[in-house]
N, C-alpha and C. Protein backbone atom coordinates (compact mmCIF):
# COMPACT_ATOMS: atom_id res chain seq x y z
N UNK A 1 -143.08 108.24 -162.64
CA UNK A 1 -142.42 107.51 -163.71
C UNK A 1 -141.47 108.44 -164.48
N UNK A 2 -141.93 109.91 -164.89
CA UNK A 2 -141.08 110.70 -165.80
C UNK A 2 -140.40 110.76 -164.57
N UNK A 3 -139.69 110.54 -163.15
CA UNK A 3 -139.01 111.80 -162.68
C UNK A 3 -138.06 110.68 -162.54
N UNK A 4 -138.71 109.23 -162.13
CA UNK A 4 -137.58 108.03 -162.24
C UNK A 4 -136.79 108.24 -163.91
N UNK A 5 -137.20 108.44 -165.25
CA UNK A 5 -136.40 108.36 -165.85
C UNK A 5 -135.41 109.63 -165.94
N UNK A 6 -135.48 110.97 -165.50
CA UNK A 6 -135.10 112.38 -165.39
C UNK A 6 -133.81 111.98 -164.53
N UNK A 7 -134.05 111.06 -163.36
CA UNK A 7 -132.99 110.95 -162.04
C UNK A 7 -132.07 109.60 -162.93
N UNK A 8 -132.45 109.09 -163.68
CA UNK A 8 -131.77 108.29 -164.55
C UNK A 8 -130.80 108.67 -165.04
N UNK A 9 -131.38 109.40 -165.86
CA UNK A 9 -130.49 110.31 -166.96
C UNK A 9 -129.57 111.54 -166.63
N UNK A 10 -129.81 111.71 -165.29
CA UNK A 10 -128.67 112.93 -164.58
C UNK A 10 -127.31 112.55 -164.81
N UNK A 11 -127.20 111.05 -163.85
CA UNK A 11 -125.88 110.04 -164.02
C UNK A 11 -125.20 110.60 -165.44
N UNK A 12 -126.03 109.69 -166.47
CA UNK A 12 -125.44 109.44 -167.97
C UNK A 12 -124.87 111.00 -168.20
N UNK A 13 -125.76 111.91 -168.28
CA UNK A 13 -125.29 113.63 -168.58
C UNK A 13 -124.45 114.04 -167.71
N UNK A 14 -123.84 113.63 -166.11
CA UNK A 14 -122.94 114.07 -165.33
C UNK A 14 -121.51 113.37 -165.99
N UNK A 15 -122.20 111.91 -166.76
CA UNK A 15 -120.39 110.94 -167.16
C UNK A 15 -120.12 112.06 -168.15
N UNK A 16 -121.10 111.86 -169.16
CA UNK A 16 -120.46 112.81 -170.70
C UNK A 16 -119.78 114.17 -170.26
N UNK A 17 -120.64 115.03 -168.84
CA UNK A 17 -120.19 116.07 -169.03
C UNK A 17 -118.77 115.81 -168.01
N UNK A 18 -118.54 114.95 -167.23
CA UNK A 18 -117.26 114.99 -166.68
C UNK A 18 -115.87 114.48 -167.48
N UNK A 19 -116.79 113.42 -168.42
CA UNK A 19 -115.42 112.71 -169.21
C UNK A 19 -114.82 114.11 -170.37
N UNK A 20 -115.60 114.91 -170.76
CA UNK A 20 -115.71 116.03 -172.01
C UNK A 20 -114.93 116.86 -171.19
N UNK A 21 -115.06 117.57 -169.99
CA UNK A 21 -114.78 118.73 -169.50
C UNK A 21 -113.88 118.82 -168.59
N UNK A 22 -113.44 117.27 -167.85
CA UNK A 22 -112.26 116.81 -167.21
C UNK A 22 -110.91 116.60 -167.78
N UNK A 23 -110.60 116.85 -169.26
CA UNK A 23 -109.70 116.48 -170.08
C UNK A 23 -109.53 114.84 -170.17
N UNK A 24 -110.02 114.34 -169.90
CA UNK A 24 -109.77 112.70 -170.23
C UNK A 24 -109.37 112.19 -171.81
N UNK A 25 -109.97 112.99 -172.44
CA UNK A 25 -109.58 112.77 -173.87
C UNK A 25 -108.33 113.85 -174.30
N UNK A 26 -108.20 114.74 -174.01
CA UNK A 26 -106.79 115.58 -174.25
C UNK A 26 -105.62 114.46 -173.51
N UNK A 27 -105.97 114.33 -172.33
CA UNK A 27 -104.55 113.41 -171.66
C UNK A 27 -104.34 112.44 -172.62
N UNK A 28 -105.40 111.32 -172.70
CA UNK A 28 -104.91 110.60 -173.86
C UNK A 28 -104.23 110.66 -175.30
N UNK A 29 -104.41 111.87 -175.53
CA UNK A 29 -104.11 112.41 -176.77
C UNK A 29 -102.49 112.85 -176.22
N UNK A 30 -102.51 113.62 -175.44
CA UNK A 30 -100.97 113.78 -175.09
C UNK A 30 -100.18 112.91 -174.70
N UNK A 31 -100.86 111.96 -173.83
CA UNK A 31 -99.72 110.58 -173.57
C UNK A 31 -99.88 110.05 -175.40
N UNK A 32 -100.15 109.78 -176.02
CA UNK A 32 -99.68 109.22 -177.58
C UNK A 32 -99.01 110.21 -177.97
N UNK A 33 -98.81 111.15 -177.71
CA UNK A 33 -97.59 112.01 -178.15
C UNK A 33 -96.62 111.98 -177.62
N UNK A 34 -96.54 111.89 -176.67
CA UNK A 34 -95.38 111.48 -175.49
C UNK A 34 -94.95 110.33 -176.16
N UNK A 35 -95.57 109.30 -176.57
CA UNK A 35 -95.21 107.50 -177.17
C UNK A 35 -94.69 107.82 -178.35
N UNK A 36 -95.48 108.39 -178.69
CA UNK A 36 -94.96 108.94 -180.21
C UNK A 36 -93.35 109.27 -180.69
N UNK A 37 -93.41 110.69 -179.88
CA UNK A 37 -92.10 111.09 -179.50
C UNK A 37 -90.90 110.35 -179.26
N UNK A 38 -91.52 109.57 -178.36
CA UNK A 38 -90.52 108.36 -177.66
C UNK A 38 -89.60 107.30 -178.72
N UNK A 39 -90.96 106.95 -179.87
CA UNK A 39 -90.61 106.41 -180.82
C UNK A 39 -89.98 107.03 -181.69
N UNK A 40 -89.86 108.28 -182.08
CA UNK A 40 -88.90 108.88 -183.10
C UNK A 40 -87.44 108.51 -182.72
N UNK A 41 -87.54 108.83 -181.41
CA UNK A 41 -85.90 109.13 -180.26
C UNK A 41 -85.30 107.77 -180.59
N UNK A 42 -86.50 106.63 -180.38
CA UNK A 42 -85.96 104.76 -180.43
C UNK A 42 -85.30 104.92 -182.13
N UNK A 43 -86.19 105.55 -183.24
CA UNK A 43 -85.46 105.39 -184.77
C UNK A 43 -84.56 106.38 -184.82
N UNK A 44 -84.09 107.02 -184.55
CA UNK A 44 -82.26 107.61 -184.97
C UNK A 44 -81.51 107.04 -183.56
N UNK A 45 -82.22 106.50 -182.67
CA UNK A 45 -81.01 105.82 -181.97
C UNK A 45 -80.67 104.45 -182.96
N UNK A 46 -81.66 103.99 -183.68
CA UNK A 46 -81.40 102.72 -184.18
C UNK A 46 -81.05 102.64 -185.60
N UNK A 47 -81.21 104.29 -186.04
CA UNK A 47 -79.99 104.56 -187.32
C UNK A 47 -78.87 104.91 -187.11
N UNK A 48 -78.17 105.41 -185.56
CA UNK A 48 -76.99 105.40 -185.45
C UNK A 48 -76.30 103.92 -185.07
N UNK A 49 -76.97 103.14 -184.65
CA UNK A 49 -76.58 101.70 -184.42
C UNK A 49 -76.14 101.12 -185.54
N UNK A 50 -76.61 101.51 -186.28
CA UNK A 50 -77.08 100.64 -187.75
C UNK A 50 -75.80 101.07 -188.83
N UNK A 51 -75.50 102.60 -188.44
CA UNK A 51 -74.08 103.35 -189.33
C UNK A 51 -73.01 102.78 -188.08
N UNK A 52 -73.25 102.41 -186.90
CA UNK A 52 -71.59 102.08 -186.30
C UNK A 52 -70.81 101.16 -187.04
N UNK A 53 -71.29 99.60 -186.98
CA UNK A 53 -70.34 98.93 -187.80
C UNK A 53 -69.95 99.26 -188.95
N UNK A 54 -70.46 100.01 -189.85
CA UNK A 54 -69.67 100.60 -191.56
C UNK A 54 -68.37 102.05 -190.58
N UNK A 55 -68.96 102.20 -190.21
CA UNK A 55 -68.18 103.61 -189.14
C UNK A 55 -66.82 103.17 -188.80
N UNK A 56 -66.97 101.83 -188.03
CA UNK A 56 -66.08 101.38 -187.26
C UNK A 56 -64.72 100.69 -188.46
N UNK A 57 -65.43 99.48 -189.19
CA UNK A 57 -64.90 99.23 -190.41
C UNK A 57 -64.07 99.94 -191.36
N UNK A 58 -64.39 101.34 -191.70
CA UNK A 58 -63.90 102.10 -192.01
C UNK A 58 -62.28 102.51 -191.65
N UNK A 59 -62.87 103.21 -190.57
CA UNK A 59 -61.65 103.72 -189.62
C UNK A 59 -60.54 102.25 -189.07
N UNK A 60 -60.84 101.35 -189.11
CA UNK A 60 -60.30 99.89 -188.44
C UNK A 60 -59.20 99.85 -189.61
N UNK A 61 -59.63 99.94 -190.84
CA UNK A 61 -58.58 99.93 -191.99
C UNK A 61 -57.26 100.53 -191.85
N UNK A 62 -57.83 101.51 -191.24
CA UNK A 62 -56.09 103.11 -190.76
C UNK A 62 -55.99 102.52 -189.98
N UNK A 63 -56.70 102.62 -188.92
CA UNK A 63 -55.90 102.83 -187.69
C UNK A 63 -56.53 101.66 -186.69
N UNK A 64 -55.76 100.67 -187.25
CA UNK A 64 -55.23 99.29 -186.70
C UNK A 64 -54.62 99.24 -185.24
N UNK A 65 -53.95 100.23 -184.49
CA UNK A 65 -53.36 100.07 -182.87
C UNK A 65 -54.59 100.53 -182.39
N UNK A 66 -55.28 101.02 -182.56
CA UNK A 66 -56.26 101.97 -181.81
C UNK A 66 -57.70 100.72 -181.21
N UNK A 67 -57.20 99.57 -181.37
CA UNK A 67 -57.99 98.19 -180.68
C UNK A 67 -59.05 98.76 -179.39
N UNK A 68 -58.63 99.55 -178.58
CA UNK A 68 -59.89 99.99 -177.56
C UNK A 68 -60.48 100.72 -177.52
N UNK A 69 -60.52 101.40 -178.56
CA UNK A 69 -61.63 102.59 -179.11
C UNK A 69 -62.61 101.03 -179.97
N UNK A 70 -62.25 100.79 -180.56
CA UNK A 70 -63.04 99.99 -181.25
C UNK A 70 -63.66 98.65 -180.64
N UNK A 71 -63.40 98.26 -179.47
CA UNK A 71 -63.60 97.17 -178.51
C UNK A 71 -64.99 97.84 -177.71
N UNK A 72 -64.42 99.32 -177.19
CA UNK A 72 -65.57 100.06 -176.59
C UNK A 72 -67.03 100.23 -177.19
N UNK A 73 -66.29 101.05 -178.57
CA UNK A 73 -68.06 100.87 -179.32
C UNK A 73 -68.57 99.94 -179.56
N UNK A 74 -67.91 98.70 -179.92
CA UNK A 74 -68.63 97.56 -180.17
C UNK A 74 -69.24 97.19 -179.01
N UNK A 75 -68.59 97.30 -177.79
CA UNK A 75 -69.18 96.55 -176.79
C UNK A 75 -70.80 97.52 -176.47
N UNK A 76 -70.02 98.89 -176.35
CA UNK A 76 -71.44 99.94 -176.29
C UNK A 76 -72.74 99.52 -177.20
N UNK A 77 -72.50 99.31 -178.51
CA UNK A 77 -73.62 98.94 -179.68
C UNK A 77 -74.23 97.80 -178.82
N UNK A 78 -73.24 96.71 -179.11
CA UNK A 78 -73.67 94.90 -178.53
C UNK A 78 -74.94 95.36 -177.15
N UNK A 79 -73.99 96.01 -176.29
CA UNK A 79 -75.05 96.51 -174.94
C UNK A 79 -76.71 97.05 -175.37
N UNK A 80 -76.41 97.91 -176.34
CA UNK A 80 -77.77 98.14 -176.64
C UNK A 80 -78.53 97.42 -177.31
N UNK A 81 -78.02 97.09 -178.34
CA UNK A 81 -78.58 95.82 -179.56
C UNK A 81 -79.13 94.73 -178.43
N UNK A 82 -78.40 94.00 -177.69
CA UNK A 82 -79.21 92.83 -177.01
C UNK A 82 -79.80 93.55 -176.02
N UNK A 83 -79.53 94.20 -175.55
CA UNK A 83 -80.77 94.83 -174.59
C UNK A 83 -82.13 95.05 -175.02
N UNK A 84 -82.12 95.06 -176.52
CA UNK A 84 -83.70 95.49 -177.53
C UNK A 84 -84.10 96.65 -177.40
N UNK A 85 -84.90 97.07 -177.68
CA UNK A 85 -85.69 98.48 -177.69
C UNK A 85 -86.37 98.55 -176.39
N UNK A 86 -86.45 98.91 -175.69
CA UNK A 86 -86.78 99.25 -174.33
C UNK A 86 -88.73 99.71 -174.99
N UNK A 87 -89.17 98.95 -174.24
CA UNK A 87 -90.72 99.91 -174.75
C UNK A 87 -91.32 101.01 -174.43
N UNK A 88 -92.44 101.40 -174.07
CA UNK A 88 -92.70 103.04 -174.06
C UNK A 88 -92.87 103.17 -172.44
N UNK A 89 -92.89 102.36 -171.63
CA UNK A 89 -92.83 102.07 -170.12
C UNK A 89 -91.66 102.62 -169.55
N UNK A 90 -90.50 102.42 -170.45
CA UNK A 90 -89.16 103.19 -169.59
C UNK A 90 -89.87 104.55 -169.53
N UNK A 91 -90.92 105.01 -169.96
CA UNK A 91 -90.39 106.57 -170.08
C UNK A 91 -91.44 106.81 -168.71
N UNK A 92 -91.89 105.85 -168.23
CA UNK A 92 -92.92 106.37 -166.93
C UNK A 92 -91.83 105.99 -165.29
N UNK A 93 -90.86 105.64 -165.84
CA UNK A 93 -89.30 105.55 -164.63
C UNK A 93 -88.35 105.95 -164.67
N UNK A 94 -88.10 106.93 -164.18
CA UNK A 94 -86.38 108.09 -164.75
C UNK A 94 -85.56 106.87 -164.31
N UNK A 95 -85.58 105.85 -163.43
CA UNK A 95 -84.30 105.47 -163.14
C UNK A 95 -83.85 104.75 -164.24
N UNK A 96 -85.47 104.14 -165.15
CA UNK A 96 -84.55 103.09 -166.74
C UNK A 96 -84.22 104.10 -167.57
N UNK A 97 -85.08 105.20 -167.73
CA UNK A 97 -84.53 106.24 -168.74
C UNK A 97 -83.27 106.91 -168.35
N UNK A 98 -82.74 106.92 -166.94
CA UNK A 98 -81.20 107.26 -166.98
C UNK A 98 -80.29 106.17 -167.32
N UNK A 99 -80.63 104.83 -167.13
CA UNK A 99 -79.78 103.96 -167.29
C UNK A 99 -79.79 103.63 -168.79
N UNK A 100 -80.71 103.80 -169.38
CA UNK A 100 -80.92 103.87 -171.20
C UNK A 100 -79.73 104.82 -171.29
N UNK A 101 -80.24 105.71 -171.08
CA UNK A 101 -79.58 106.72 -171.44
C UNK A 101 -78.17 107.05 -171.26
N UNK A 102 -77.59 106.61 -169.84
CA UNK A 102 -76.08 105.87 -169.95
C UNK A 102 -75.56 105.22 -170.97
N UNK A 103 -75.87 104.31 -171.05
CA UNK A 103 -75.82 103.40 -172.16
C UNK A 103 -75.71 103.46 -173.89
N UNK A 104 -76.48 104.76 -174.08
CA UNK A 104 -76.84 105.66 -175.17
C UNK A 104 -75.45 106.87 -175.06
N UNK A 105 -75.28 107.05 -173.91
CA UNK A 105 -73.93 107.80 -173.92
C UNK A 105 -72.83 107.57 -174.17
N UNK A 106 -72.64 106.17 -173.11
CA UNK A 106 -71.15 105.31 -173.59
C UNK A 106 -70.81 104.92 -175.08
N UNK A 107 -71.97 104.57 -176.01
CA UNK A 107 -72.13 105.10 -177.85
C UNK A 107 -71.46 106.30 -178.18
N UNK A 108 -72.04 107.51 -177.60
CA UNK A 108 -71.78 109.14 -178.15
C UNK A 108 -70.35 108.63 -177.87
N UNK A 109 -69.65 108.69 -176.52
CA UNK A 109 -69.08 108.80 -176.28
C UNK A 109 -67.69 107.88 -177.54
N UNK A 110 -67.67 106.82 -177.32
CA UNK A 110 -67.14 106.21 -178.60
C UNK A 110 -67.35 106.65 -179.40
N UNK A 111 -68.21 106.90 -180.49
CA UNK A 111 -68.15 107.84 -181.27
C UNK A 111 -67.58 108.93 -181.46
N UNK A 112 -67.43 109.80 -180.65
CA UNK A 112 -66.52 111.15 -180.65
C UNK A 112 -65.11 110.82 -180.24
N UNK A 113 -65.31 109.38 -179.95
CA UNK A 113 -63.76 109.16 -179.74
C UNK A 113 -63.03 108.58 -180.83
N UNK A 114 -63.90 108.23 -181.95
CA UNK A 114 -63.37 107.26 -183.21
C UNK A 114 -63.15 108.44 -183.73
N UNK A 115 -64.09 109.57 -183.99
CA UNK A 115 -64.13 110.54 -185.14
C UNK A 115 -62.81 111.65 -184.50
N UNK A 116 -62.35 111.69 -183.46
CA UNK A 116 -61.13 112.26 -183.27
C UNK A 116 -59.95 111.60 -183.58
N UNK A 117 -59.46 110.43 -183.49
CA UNK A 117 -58.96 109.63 -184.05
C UNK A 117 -58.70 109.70 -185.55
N UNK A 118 -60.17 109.25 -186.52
CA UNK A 118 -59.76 109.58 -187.60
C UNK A 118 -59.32 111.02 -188.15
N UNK A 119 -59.38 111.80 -187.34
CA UNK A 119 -58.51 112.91 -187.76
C UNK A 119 -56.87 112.89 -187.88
N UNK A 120 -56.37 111.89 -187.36
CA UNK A 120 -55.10 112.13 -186.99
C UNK A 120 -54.56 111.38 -188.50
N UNK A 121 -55.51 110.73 -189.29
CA UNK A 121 -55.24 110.27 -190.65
C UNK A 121 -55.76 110.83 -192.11
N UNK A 122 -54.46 111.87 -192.45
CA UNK A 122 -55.05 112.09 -193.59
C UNK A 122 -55.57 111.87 -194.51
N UNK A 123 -55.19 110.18 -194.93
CA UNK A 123 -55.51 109.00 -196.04
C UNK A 123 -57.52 109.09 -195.55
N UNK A 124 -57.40 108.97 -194.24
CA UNK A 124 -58.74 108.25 -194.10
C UNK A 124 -59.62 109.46 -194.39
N UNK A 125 -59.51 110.92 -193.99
CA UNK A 125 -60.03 111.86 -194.00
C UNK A 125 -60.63 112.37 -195.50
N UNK A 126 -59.43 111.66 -196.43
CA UNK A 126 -60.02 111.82 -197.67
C UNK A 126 -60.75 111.02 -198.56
N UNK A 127 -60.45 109.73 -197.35
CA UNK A 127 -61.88 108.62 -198.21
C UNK A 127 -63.27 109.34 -197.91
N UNK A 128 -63.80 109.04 -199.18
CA UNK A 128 -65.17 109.66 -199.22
C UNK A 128 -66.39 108.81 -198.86
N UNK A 129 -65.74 107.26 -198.68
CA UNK A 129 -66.83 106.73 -197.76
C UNK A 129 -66.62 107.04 -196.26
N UNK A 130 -65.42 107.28 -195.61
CA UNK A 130 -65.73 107.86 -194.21
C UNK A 130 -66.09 108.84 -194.21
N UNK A 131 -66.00 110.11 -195.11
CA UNK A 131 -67.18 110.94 -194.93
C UNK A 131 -68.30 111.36 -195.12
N UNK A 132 -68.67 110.02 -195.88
CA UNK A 132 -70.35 110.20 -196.21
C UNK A 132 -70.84 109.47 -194.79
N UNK A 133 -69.64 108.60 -194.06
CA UNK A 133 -70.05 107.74 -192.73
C UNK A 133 -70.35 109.37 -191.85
N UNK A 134 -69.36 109.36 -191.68
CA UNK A 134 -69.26 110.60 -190.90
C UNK A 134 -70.34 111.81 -190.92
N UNK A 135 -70.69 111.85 -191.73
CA UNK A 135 -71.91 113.02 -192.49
C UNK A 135 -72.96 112.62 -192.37
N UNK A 136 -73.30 111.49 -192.08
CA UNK A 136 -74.55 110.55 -191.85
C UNK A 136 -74.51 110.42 -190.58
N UNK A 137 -73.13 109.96 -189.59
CA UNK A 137 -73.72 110.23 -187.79
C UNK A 137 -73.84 111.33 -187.70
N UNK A 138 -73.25 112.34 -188.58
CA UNK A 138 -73.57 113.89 -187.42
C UNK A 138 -74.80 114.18 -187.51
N UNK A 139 -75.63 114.06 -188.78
CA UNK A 139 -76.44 113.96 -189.05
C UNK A 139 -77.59 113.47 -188.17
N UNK A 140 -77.35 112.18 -187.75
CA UNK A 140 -78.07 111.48 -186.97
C UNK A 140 -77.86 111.83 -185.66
N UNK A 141 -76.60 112.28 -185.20
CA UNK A 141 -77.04 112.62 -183.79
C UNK A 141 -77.22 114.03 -183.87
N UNK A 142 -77.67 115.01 -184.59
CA UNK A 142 -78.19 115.95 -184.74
C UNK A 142 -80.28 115.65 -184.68
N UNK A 143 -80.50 114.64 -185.74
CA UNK A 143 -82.04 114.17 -185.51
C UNK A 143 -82.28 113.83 -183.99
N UNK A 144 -81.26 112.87 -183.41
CA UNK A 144 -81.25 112.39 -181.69
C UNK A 144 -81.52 114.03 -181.13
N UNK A 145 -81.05 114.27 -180.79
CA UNK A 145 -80.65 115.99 -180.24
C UNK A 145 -82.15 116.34 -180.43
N UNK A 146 -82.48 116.52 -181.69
CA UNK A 146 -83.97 116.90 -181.78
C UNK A 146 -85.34 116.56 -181.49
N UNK A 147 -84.98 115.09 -181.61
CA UNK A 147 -86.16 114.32 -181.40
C UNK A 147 -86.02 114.15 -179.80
N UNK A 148 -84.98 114.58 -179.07
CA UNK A 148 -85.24 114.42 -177.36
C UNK A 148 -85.66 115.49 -176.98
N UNK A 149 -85.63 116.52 -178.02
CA UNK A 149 -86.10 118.10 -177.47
C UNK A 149 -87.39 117.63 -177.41
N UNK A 150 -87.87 117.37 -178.86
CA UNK A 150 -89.41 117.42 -178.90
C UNK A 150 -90.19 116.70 -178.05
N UNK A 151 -89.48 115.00 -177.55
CA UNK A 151 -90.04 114.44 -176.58
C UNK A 151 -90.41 114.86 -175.34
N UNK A 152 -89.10 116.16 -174.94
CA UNK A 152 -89.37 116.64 -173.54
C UNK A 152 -90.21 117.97 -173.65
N UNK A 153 -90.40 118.32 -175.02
CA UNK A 153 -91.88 119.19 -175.21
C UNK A 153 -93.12 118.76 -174.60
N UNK A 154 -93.26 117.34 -175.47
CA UNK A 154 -94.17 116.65 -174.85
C UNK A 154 -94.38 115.84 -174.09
N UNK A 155 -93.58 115.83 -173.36
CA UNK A 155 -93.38 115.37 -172.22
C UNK A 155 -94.33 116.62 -170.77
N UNK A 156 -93.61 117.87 -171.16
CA UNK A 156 -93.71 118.86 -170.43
C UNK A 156 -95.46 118.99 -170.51
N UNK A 157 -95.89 119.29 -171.72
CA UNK A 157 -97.25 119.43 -172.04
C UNK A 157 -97.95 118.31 -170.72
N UNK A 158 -97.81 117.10 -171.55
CA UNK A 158 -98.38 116.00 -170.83
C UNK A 158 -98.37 116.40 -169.35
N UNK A 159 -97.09 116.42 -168.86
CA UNK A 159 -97.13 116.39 -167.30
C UNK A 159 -97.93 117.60 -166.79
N UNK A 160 -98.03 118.69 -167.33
CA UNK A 160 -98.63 119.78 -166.96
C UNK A 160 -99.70 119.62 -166.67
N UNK A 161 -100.15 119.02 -167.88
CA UNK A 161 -101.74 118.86 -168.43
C UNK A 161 -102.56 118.08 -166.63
N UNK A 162 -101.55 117.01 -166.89
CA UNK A 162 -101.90 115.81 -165.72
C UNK A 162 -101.85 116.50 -164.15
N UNK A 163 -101.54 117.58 -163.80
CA UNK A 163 -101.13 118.19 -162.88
C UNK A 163 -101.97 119.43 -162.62
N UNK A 164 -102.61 119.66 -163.32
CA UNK A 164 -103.53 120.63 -163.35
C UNK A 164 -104.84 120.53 -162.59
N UNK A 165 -105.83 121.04 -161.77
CA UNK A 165 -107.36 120.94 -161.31
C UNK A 165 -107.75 121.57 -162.40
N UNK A 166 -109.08 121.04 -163.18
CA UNK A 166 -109.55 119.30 -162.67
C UNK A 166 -109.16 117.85 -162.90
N UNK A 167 -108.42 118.65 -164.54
CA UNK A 167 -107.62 116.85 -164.98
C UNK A 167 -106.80 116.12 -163.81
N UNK A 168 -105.87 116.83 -162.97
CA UNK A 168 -105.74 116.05 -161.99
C UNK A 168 -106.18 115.09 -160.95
N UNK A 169 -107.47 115.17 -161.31
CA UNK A 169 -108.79 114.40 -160.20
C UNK A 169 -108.50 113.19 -161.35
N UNK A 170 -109.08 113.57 -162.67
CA UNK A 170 -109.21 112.23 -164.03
C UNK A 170 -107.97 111.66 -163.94
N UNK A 171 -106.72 112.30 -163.74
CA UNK A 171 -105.48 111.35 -164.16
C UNK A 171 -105.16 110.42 -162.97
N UNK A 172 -105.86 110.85 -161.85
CA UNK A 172 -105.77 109.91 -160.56
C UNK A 172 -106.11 109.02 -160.80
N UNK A 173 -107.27 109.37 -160.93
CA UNK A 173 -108.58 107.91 -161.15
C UNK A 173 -108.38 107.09 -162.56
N UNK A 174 -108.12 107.76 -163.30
CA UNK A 174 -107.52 106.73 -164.69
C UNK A 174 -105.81 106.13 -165.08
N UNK A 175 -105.36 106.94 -163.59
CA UNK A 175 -103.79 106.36 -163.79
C UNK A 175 -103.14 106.93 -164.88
N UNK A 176 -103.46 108.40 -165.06
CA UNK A 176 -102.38 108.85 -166.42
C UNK A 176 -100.77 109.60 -165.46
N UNK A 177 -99.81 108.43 -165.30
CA UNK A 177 -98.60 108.85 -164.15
C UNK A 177 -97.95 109.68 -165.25
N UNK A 178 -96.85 110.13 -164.50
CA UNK A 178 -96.26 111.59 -165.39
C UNK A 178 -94.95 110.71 -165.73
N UNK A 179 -94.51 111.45 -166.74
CA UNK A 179 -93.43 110.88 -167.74
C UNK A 179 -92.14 111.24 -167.80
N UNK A 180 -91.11 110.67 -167.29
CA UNK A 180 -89.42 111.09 -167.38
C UNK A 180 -89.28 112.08 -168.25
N UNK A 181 -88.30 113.18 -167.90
CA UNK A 181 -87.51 113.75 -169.12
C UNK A 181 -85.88 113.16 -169.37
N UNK A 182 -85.76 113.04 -170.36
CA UNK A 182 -84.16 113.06 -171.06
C UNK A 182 -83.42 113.97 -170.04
N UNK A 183 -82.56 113.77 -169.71
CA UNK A 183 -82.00 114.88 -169.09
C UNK A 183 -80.19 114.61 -169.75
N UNK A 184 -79.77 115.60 -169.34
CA UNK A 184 -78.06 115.79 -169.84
C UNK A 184 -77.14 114.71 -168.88
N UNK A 185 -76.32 114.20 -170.12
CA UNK A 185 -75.68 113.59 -168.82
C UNK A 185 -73.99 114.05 -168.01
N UNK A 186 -74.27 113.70 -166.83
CA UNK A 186 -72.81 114.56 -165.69
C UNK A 186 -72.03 114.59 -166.40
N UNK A 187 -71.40 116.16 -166.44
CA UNK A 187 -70.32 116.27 -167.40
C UNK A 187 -69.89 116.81 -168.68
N UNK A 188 -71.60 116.25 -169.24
CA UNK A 188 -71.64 117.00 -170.65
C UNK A 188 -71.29 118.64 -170.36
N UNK A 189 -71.47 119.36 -169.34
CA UNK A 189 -71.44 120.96 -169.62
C UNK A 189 -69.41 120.92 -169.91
N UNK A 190 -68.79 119.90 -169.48
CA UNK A 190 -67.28 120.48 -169.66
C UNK A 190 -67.08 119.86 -170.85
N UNK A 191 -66.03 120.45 -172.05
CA UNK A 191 -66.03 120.04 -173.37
C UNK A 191 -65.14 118.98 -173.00
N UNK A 192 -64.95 118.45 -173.96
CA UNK A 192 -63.54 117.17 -174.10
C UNK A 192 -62.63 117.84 -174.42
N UNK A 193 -61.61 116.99 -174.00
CA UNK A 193 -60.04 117.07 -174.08
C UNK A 193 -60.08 116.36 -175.44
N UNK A 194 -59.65 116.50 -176.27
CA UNK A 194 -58.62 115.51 -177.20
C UNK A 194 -57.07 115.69 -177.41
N UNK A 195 -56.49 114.76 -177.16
CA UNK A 195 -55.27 114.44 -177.17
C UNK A 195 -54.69 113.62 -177.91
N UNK A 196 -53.83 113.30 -179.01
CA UNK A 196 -53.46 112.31 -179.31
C UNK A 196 -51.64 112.31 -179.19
N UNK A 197 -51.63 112.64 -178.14
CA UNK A 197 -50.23 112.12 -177.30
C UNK A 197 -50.08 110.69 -176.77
């Protein structure tokens, strides 16, 4: 009778000591950081959304010919805005997190194309609401910049973690899959041209 309950209780003391000593609870803890992360990156993408139309408005006042700089970002914003917030699932498929992330570019990209533009106007350069606009995206894509570092911190952690013997046995069997990084997009290493010829 004692040895039936002894052979009982091996099981229960083999779960505790495999779930404790397998990392099962660290992975989890790092994938919510990974989500976490993810979610900072989603709020300054969705405070630079939020400064385009005052951005755009602004600059639209001067410089009235310049119709496809301003057609572009709008269309770039519109693209993302109805697309919604992508949930924390893109980040377990590089191919949506590159295509986010396209998408998130063709923005930058307008953007650095409005704010070269308004250079070419002195009037506008000295309104002090385009440069509190202005001071507020750099701003914000300075937080972006940061908050993708930190994601692919933890990103890196996570995947490590998951990749490792023995957690690698637990992340099999509990399905903890490894997580996209942000990566640069083609091109960014050559600077821009600006021209206003």
């Amino acid at each position: 009778m004692k040895s039936k309950k002894i052979i009982a209780f091996i099981p229960a003391v083999f779960a505790v000591f495999l779930f404790t000593s397998c990392g099962y609870n660290s992975m989890v803890t790092l994938r919510e950081e990974v989500e976490s992360q993810w979610a900072n990156v989603e709020t300054q993408y969705q405070r630079r959304a939020d400064l385009v139309p005052n951005l755009v408005a602004s600059v639209k006042a001067y410089a009235k010919h310049e119709s496809e700089i301003f057609t572009q970002i709008s269309q770039a914003r519109s693209d993302l805005v109805l697309g919604g917030n992508p949930d924390s699932s893109i980040t377990d498929d590089p191919e949506k997190l590159e295509a986010y992330q396209k998408a998130q570019d063709a923005l930058s990209s307008g953007l650095s194309r409005l704010i070269a533009i308004a250079e070419a106007y002195p009037e506008l350069k000295a309104n002090q609401n385009f440069l509190d606009l202005q001071s507020q995206l750099e701003g914000t894509e300075n937080r972006i910049a940061t908050e993708r570092h930190r994601y692919n911190e933890a990103v890196k952690k996570y995947n490590s973690t998951i990749q490792r013997f023995p957690e690698n046995l637990t992340a099999k069997m509990f399905h903890f899959d490894s997580k996209a990084y942000f990566t640069a997009a083609a091109g960014t290493e050559v600077a821009p041209v600006v021209s206003f010829d």
